[in-house]
N, C-alpha and C. Protein backbone atom coordinates (compact mmCIF):
# COMPACT_ATOMS: atom_id res chain seq x y z
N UNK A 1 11.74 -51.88 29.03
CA UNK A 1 11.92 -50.81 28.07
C UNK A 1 11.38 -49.49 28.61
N UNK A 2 10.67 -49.47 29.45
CA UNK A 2 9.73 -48.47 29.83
C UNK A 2 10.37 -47.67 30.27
N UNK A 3 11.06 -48.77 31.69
CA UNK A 3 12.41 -47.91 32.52
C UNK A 3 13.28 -47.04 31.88
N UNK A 4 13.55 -47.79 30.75
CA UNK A 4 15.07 -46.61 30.20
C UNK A 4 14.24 -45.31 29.70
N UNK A 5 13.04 -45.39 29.41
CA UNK A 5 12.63 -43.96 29.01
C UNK A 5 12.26 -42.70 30.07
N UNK A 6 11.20 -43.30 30.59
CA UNK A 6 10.69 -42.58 31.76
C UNK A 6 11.61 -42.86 33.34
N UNK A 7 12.28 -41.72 33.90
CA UNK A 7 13.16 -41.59 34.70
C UNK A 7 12.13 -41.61 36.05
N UNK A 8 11.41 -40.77 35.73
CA UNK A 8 10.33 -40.57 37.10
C UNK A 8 9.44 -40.58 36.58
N UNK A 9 8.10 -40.20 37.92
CA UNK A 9 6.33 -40.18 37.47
C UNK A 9 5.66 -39.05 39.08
N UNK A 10 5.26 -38.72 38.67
CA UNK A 10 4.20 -38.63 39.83
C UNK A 10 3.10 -38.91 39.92
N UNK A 11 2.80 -39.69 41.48
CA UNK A 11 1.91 -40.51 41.96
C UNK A 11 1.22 -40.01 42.60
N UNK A 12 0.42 -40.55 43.43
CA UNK A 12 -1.12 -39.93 44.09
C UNK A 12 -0.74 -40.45 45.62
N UNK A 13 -0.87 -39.33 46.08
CA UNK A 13 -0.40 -39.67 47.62
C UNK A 13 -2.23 -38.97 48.39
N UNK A 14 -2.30 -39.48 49.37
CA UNK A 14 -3.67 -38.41 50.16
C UNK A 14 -4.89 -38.99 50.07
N UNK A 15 -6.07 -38.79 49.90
CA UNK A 15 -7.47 -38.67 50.00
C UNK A 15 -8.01 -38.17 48.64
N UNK A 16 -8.69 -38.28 47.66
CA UNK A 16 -8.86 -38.08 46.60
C UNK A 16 -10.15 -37.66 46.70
N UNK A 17 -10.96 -37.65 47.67
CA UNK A 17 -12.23 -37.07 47.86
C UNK A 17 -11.89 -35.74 48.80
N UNK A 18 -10.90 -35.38 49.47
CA UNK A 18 -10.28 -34.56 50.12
C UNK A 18 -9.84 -32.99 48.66
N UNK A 19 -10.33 -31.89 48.82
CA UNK A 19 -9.95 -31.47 47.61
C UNK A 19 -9.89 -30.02 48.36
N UNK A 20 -9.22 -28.88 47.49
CA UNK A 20 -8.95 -27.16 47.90
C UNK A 20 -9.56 -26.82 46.72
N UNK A 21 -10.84 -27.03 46.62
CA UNK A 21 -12.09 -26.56 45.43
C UNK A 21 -11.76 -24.77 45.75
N UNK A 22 -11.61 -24.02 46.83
CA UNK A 22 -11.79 -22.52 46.81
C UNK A 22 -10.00 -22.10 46.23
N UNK A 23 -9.14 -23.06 45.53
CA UNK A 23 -8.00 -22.99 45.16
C UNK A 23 -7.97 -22.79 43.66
N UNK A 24 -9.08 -23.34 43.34
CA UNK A 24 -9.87 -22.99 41.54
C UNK A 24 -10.95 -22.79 41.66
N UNK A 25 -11.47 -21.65 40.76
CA UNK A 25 -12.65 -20.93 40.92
C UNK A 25 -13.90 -22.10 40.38
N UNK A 26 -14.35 -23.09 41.79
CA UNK A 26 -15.55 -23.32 41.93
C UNK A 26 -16.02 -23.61 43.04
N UNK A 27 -17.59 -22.99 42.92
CA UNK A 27 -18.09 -22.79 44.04
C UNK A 27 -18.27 -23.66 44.76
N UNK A 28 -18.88 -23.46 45.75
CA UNK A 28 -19.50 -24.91 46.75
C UNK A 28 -19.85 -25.81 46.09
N UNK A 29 -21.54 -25.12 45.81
CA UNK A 29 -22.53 -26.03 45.32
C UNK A 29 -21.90 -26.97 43.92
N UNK A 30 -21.17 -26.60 43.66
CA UNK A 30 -20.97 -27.04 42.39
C UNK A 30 -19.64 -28.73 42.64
N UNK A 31 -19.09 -28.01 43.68
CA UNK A 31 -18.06 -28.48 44.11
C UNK A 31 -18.06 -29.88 45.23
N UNK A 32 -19.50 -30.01 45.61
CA UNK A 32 -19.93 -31.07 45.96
C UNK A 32 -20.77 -32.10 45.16
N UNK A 33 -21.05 -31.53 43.72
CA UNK A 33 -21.69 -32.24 43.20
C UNK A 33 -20.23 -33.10 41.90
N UNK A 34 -18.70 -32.70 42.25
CA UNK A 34 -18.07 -33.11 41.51
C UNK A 34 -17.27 -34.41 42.07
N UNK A 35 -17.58 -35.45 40.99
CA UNK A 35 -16.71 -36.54 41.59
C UNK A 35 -15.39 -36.30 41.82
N UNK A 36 -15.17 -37.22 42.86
CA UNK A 36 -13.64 -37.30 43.30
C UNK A 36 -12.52 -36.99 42.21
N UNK A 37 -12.99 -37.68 41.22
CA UNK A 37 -11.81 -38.12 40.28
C UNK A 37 -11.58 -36.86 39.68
N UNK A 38 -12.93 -35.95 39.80
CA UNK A 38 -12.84 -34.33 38.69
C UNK A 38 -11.51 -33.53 39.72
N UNK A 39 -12.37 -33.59 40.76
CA UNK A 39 -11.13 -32.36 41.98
C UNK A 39 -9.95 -33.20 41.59
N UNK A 40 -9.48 -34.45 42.13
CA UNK A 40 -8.48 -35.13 42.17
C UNK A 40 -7.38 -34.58 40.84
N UNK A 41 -7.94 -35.06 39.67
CA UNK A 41 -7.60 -34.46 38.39
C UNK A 41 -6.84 -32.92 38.59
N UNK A 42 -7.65 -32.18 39.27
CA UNK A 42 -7.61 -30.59 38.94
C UNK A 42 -6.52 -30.57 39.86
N UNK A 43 -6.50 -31.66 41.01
CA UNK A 43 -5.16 -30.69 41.84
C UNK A 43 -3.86 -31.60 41.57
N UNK A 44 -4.09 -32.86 41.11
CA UNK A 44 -2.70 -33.81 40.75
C UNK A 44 -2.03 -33.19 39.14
N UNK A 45 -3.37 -32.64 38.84
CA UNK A 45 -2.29 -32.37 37.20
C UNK A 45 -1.82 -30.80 37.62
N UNK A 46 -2.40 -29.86 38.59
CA UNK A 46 -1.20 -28.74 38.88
C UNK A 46 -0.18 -29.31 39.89
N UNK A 47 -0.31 -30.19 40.56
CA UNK A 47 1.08 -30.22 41.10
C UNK A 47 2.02 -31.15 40.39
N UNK A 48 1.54 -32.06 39.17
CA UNK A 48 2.58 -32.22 37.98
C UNK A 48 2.52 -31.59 37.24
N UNK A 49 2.42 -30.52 37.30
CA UNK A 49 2.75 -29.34 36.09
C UNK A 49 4.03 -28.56 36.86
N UNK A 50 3.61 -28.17 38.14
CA UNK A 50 4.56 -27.37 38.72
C UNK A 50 5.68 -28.43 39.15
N UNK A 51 5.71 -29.90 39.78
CA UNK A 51 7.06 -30.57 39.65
C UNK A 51 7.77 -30.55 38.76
N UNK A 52 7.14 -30.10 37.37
CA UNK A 52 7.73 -30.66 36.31
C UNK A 52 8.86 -29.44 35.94
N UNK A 53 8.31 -28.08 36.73
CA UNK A 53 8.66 -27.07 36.34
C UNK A 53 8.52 -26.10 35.18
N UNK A 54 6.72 -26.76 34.80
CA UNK A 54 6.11 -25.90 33.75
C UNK A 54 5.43 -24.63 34.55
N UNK A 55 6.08 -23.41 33.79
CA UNK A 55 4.89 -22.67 34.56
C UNK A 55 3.60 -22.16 34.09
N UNK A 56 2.88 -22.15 34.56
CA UNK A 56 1.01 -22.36 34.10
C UNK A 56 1.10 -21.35 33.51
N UNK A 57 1.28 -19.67 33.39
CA UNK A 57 1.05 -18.69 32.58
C UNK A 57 2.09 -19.00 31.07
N UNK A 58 3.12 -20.06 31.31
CA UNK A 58 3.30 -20.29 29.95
C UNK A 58 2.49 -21.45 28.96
N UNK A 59 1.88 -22.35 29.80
CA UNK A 59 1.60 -22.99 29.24
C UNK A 59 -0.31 -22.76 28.80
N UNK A 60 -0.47 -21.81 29.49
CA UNK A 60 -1.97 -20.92 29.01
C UNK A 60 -1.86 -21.17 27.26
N UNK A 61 -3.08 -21.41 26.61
CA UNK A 61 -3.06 -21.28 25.91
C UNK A 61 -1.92 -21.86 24.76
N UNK A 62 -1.24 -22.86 25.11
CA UNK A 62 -0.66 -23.64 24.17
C UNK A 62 -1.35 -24.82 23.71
N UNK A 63 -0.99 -25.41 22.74
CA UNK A 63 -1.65 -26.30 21.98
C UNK A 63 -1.66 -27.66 23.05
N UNK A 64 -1.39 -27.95 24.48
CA UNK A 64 -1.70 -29.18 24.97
C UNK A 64 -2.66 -29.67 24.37
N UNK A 65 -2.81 -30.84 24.94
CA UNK A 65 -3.51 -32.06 24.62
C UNK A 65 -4.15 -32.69 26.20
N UNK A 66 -5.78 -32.87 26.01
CA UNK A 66 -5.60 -33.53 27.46
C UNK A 66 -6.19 -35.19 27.22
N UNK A 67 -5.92 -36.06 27.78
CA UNK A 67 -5.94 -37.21 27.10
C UNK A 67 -6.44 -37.97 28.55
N UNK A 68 -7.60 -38.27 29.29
CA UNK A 68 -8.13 -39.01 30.28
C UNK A 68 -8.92 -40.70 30.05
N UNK A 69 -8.28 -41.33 30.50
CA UNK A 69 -8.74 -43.06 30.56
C UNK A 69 -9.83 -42.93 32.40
N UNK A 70 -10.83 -43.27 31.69
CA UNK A 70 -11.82 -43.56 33.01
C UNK A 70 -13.24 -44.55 32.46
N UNK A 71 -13.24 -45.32 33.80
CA UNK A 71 -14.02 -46.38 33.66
C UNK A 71 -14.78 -46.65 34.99
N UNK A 72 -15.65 -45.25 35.25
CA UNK A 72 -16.05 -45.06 36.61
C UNK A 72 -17.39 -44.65 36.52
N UNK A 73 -18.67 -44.87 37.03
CA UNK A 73 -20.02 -43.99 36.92
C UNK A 73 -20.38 -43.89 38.24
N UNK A 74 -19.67 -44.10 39.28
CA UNK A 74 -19.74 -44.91 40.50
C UNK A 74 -20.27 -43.62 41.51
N UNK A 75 -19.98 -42.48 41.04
CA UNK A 75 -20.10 -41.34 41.82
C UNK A 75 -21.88 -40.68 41.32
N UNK A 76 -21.90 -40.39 40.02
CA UNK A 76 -23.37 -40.93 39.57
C UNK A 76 -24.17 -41.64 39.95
N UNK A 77 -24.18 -43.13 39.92
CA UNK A 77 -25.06 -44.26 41.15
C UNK A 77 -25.18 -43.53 42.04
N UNK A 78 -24.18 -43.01 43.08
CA UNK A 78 -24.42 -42.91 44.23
C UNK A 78 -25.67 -41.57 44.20
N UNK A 79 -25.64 -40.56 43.51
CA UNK A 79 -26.84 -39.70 43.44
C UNK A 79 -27.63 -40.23 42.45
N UNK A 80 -28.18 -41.20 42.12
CA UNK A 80 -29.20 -41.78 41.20
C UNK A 80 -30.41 -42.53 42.28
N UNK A 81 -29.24 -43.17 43.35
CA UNK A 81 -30.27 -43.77 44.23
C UNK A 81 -31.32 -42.91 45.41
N UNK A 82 -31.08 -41.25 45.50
CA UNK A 82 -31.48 -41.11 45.90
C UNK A 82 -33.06 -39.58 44.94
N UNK A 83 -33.46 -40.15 44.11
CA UNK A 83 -34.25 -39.43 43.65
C UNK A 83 -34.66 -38.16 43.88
N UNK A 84 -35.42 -37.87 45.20
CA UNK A 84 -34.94 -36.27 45.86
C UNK A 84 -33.82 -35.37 46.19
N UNK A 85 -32.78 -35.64 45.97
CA UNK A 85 -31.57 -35.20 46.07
C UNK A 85 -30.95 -35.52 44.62
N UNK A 86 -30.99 -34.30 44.13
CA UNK A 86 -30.24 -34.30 42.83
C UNK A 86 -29.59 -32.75 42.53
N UNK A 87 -28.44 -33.00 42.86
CA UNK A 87 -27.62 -31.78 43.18
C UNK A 87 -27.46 -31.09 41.77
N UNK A 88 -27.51 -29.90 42.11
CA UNK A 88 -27.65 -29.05 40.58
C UNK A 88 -26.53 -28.96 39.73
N UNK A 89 -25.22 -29.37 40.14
CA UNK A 89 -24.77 -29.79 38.69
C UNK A 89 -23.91 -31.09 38.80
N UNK A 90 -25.21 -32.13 39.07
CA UNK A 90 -24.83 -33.34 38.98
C UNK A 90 -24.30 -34.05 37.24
N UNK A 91 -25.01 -33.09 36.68
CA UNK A 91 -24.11 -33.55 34.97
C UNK A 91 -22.70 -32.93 34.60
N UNK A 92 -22.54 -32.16 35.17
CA UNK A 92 -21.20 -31.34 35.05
C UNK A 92 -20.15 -31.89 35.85
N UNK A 93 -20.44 -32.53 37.06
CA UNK A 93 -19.85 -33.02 38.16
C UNK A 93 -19.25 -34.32 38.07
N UNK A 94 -20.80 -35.00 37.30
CA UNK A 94 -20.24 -36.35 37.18
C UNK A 94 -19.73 -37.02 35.98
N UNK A 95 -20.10 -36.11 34.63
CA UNK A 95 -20.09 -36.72 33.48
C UNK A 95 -18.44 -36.90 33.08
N UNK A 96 -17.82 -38.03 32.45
CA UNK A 96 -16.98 -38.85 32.07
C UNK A 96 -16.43 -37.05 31.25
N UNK A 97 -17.07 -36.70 30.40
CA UNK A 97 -16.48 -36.14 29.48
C UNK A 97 -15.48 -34.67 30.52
N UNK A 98 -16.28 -34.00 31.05
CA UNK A 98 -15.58 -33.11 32.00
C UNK A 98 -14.49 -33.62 32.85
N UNK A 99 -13.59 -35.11 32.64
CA UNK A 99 -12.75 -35.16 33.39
C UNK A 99 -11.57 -34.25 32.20
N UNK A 100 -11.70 -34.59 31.11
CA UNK A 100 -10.66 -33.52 29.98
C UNK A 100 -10.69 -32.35 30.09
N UNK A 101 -11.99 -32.14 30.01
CA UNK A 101 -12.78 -30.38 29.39
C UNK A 101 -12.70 -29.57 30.64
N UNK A 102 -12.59 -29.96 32.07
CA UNK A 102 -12.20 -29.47 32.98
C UNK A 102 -10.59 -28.72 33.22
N UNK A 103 -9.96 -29.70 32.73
CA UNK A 103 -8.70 -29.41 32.81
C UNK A 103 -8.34 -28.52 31.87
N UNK A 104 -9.02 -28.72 30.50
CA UNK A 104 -8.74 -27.83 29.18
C UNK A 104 -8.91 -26.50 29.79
N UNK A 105 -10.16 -26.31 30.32
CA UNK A 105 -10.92 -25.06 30.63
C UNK A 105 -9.68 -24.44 31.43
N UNK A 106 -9.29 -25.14 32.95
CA UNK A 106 -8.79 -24.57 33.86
C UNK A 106 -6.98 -24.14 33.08
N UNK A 107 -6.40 -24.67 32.68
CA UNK A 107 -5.16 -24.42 32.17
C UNK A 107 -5.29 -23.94 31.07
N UNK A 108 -6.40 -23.66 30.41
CA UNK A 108 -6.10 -23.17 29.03
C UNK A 108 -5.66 -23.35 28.01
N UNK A 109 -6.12 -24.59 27.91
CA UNK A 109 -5.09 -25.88 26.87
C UNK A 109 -6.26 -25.60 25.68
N UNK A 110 -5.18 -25.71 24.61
CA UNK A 110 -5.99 -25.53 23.22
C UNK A 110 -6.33 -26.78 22.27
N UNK A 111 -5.44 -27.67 22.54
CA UNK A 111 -5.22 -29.20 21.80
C UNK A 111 -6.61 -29.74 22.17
N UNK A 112 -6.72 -30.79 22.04
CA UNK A 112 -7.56 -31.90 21.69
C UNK A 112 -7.91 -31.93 23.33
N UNK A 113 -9.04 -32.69 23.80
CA UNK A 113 -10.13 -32.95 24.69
C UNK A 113 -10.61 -33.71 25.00
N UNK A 114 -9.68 -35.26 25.21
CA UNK A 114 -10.85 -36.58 24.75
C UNK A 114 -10.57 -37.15 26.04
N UNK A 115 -11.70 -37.61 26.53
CA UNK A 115 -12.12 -38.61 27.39
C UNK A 115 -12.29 -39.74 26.74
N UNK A 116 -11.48 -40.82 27.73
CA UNK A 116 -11.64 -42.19 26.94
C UNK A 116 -12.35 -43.13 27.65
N UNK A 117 -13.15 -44.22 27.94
CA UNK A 117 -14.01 -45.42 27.93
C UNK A 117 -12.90 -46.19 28.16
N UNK A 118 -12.24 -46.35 29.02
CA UNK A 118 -11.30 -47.64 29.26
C UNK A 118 -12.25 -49.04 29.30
N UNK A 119 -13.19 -48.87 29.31
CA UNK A 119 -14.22 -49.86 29.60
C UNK A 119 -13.91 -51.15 27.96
């Protein structure tokens, strides 16, 4: 049933820790303290926005919706184990909730914001 609806998708091709952080306004420091999945997010949902042939100054500020399933802390652990090294925006970077509120922020989406607990 699925098939007859959805014709295509776009998929994840590349390195997901591999990211063009100076392509959206954040800095270094900030930009190493963000899990994979945050950059990943920021550059797979503009290049399905632009396959899709939405263009971003129209969709500024419309009522989207951003709707994220994650079941990951894995990038967290990895700076937990090292007590002296705690990168300054390791809560912004790593927290579950900024995989939505990131995207809201960057596109300008007005709708709803929820990070979900696939867990």
């Amino acid at each position: 049933m699925i098939g007859s609806i959805f014709k295509e998708g776009h998929f994840l091709k590349g390195d997901l820790a591999a990211s063009d952080a100076p392509f959206f306004p954040i800095p270094r420091a900030e930009a190493v303290s963000m899990d994979p999945q945050q950059r990943g997010l920021l550059e797979e949902s503009y290049q399905a926005l632009e396959n899709s042939g939405i263009i971003l100054k129209d969709a500024a500020g419309s009522k989207t919706g951003v709707f994220v399933g994650t079941f990951a802390k894995d990038y967290d652990a990895l700076f937990s184990r090292d007590p002296e090294f705690q990168p300054k925006y390791q809560a912004s970077g790593t927290g579950s909730a900024m995989l939505t509120n990131r995207l809201s922020w960057f596109y300008d989406f007005k709708g709803p914001s929820i990070p979900l607990d696939t867990a």
